[in-house]
PDB file of N, CA and C in Angstrom:
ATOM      1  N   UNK A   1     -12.046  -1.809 -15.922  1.00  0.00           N
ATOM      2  CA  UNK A   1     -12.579  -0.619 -15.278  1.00  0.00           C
ATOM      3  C   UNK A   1     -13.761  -0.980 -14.395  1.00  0.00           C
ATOM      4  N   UNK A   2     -14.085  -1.658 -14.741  1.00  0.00           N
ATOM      5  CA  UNK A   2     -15.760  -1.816 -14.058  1.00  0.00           C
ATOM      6  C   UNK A   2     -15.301  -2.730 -13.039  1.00  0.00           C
ATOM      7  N   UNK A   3     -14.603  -3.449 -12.767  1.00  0.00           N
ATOM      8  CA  UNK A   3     -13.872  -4.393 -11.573  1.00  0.00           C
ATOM      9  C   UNK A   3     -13.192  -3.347 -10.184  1.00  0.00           C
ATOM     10  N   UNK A   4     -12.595  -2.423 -10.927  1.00  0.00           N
ATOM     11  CA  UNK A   4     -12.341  -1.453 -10.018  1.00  0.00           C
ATOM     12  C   UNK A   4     -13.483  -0.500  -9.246  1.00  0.00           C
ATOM     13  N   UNK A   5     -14.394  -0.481 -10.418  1.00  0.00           N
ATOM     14  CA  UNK A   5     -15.347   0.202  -9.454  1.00  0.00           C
ATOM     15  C   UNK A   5     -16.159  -0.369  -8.621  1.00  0.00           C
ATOM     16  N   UNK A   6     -16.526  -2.223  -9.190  1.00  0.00           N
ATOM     17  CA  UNK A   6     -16.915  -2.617  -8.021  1.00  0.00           C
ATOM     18  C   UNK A   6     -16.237  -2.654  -6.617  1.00  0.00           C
ATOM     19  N   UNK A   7     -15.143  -2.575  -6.936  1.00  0.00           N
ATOM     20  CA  UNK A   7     -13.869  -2.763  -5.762  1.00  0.00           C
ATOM     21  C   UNK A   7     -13.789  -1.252  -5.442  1.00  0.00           C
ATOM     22  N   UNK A   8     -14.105  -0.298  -5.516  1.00  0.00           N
ATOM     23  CA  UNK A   8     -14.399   0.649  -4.913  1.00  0.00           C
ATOM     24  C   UNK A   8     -15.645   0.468  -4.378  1.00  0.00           C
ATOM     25  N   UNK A   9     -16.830   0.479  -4.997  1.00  0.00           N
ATOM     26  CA  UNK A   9     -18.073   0.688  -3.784  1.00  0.00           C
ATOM     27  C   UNK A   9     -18.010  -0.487  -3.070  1.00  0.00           C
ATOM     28  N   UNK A  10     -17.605  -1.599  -3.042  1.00  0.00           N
ATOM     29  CA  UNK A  10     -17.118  -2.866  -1.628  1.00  0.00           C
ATOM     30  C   UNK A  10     -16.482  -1.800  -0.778  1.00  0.00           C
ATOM     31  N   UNK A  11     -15.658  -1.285  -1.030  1.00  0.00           N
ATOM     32  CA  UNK A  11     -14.431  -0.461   0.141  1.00  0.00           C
ATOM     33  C   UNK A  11     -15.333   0.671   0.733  1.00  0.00           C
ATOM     34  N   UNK A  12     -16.124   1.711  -0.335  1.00  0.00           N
ATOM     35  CA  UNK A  12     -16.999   2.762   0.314  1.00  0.00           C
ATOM     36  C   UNK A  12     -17.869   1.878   1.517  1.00  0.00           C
ATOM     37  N   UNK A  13     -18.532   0.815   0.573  1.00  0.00           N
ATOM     38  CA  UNK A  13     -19.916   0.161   1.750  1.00  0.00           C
ATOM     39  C   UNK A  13     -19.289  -0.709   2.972  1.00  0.00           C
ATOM     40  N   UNK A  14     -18.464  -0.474   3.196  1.00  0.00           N
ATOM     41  CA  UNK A  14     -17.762  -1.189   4.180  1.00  0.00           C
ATOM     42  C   UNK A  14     -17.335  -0.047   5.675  1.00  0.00           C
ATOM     43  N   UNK A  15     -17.664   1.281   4.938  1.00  0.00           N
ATOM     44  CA  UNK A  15     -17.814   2.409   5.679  1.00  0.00           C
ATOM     45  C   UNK A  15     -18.347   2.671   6.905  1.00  0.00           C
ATOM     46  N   UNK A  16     -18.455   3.582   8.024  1.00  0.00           N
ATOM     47  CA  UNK A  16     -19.252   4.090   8.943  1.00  0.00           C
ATOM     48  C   UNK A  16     -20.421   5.120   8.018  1.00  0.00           C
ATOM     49  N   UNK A  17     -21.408   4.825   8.373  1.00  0.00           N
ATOM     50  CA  UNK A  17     -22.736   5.772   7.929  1.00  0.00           C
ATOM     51  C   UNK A  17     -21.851   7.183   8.408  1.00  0.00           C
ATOM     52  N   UNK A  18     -21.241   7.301   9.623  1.00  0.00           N
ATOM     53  CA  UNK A  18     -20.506   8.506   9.964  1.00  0.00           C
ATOM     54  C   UNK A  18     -19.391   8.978   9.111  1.00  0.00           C
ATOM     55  N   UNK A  19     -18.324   8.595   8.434  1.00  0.00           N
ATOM     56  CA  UNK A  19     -17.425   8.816   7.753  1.00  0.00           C
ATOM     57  C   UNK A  19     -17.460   9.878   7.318  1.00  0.00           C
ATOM     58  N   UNK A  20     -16.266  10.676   7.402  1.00  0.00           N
ATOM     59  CA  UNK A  20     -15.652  12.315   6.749  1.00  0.00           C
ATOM     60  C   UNK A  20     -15.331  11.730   5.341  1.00  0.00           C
ATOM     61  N   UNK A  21     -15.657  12.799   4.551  1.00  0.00           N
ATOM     62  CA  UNK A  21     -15.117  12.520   3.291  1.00  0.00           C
ATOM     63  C   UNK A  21     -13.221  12.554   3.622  1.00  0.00           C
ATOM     64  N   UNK A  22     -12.855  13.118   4.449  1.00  0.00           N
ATOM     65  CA  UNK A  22     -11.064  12.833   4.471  1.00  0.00           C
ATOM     66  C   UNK A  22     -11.229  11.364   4.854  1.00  0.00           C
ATOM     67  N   UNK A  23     -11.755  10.817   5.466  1.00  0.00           N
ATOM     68  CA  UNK A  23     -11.800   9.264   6.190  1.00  0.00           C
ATOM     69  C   UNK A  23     -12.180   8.519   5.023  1.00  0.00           C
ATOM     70  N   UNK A  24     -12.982   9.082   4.196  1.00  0.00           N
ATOM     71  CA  UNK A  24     -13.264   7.733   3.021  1.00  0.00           C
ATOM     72  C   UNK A  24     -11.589   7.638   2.017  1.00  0.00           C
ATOM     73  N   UNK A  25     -11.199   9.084   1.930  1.00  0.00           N
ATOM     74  CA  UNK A  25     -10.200   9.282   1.166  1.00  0.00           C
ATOM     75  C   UNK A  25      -9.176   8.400   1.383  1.00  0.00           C
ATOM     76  N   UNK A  26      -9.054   8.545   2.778  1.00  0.00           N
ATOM     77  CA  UNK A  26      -7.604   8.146   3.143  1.00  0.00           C
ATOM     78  C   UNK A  26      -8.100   6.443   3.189  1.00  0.00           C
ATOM     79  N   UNK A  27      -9.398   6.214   3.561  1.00  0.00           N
ATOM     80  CA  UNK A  27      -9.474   4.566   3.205  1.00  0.00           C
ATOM     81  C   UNK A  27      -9.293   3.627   2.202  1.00  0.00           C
ATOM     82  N   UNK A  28      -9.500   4.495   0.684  1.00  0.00           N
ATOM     83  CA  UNK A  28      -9.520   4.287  -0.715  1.00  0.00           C
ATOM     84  C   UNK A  28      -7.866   4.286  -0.729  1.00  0.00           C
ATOM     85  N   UNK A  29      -7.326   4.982  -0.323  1.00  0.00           N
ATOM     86  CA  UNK A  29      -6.398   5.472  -0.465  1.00  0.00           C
ATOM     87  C   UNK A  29      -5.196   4.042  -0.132  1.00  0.00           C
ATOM     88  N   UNK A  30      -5.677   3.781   1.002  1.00  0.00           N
ATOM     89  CA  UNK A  30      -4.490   2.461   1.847  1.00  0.00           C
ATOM     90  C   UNK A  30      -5.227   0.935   1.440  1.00  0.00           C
ATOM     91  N   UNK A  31      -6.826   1.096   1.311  1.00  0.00           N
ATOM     92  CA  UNK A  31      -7.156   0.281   0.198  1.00  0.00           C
ATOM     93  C   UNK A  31      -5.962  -0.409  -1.066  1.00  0.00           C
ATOM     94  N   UNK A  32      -6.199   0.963  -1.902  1.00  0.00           N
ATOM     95  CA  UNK A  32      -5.053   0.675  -3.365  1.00  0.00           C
ATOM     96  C   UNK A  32      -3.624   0.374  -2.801  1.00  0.00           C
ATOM     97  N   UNK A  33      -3.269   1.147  -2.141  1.00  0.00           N
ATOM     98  CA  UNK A  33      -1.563   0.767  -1.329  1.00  0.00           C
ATOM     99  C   UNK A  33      -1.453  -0.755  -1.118  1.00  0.00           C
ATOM    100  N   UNK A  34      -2.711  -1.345  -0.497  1.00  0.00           N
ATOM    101  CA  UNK A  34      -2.653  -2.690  -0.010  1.00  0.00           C
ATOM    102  C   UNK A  34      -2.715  -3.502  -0.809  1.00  0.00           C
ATOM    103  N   UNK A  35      -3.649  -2.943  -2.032  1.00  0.00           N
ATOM    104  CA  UNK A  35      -3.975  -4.402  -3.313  1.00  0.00           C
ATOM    105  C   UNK A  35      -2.538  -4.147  -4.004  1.00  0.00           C
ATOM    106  N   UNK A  36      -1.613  -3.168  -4.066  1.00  0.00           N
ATOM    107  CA  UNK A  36      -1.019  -3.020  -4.643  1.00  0.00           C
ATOM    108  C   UNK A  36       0.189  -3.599  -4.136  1.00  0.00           C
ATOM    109  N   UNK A  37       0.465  -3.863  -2.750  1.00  0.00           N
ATOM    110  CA  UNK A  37       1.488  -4.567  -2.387  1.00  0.00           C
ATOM    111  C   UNK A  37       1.275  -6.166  -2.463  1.00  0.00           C
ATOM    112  N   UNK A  38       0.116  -6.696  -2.268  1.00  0.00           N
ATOM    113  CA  UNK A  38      -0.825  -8.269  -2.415  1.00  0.00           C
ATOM    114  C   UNK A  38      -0.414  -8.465  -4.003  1.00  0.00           C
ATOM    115  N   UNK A  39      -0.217  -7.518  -4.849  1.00  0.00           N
ATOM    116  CA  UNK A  39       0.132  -8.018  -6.673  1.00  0.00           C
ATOM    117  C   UNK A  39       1.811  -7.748  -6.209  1.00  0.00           C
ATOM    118  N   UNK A  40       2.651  -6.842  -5.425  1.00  0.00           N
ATOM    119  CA  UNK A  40       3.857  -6.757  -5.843  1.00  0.00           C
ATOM    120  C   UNK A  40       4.168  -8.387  -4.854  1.00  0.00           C
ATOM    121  N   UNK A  41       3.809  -8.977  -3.942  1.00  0.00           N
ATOM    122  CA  UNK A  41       3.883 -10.284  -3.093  1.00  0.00           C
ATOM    123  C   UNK A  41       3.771 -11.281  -4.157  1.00  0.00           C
ATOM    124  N   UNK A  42       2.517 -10.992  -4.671  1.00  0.00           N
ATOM    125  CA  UNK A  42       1.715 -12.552  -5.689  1.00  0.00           C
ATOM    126  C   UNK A  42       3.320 -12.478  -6.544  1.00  0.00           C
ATOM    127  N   UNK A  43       3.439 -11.437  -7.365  1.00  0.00           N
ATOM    128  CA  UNK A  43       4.724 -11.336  -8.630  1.00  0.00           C
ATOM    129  C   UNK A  43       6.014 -11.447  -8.624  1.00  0.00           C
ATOM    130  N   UNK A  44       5.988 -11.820  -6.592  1.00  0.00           N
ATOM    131  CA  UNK A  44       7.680 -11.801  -6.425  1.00  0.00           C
ATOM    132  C   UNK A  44       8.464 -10.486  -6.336  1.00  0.00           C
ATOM    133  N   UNK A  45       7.869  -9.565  -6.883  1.00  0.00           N
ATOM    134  CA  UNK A  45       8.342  -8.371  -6.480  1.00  0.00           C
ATOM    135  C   UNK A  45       8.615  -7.585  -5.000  1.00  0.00           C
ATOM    136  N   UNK A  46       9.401  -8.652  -4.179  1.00  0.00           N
ATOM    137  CA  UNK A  46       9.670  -7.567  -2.800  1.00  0.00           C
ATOM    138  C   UNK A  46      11.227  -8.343  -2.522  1.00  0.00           C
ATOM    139  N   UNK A  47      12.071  -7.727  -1.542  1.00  0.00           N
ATOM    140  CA  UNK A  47      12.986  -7.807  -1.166  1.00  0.00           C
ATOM    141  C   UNK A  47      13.051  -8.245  -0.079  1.00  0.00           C
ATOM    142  N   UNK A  48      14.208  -8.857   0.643  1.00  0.00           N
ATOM    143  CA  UNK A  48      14.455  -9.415   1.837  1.00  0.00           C
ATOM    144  C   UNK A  48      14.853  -7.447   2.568  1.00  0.00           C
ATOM    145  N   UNK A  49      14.963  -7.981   4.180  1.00  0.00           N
ATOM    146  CA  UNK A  49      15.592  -6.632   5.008  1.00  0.00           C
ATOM    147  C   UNK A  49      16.689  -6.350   4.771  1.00  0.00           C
ATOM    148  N   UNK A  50      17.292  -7.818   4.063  1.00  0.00           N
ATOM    149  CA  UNK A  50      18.651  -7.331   4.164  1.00  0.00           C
ATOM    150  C   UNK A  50      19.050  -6.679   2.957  1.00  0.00           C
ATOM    151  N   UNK A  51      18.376  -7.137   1.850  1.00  0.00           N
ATOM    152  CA  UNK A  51      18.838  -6.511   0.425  1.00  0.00           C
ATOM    153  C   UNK A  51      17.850  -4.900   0.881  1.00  0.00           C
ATOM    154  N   UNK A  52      16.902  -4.246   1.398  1.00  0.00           N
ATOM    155  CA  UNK A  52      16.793  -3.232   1.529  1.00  0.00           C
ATOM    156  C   UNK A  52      17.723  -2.332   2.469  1.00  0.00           C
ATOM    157  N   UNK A  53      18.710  -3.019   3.606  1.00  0.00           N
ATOM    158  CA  UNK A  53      19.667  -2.558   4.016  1.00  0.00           C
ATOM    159  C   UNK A  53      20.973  -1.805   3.425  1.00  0.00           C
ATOM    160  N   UNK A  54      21.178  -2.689   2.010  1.00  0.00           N
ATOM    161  CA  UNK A  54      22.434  -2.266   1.167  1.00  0.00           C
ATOM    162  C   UNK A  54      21.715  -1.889   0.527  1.00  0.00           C
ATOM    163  N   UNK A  55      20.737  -1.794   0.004  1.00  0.00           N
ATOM    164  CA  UNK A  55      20.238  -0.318  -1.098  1.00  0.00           C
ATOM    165  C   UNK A  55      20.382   1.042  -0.393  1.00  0.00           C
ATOM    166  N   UNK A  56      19.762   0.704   0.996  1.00  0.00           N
ATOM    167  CA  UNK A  56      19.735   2.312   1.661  1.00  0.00           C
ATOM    168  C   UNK A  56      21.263   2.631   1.906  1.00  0.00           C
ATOM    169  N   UNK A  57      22.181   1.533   2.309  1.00  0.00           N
ATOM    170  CA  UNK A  57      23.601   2.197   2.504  1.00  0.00           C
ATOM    171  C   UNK A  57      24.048   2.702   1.392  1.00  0.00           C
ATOM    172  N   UNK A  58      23.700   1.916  -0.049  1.00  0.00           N
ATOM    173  CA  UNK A  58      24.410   2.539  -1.138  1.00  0.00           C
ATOM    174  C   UNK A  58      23.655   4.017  -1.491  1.00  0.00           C
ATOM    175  N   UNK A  59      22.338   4.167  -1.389  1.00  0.00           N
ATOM    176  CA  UNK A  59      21.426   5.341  -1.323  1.00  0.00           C
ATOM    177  C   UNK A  59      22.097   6.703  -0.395  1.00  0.00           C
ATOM    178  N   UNK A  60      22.438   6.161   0.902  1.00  0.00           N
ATOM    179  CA  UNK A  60      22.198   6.998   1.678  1.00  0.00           C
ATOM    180  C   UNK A  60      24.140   6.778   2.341  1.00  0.00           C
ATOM    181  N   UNK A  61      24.991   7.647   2.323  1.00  0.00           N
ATOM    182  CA  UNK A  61      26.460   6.962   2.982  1.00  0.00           C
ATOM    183  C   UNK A  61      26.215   6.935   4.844  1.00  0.00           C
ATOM    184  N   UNK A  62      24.941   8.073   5.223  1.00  0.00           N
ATOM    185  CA  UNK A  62      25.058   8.112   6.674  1.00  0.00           C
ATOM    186  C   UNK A  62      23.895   6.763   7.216  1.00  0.00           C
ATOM    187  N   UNK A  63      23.761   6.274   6.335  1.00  0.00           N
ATOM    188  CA  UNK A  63      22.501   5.096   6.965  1.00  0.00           C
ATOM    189  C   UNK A  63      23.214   3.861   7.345  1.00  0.00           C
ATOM    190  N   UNK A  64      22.884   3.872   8.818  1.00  0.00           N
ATOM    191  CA  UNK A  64      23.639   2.350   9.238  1.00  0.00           C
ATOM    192  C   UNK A  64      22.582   2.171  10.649  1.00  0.00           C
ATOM    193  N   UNK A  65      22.048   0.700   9.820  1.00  0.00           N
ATOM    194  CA  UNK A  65      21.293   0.195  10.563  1.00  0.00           C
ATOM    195  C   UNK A  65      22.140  -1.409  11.380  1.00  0.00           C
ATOM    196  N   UNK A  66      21.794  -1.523  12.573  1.00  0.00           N
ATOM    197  CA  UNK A  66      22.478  -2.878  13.141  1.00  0.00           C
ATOM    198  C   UNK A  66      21.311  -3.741  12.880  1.00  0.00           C
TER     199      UNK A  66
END
């Protein structure tokens, strides 16, 4: 817990003195999105284009990408 919060006020102080509270939000926000894709990378957890191609065809019957 306390790692995260330092890793939150790094991300706040990295701010504009100007910043909207929607602007800090949405920064925290793509912040976590990002550390969170950097652990799904580190763990091997991602797919090639092409294996996300046949998920969406099997997902979706009108999806056809060239």
């Amino acid at each position: 817990m306390f790692d995260e919060k330092q890793e939150i006020n790094s991300a706040v102080n990295t701010l504009s003195d100007k910043v909207t509270l929607n602007d800090s939000i949405y920064s925290l926000y793509l912040h976590s999105k990002l550390q969170k894709s950097q652990d799904d990378i580190k763990n091997n957890r991602v797919m090639t284009i092409q294996e996300s191609k046949e998920r969406m065809k099997k997902k979706y019957a009108d999806f056809n990408v060239k």
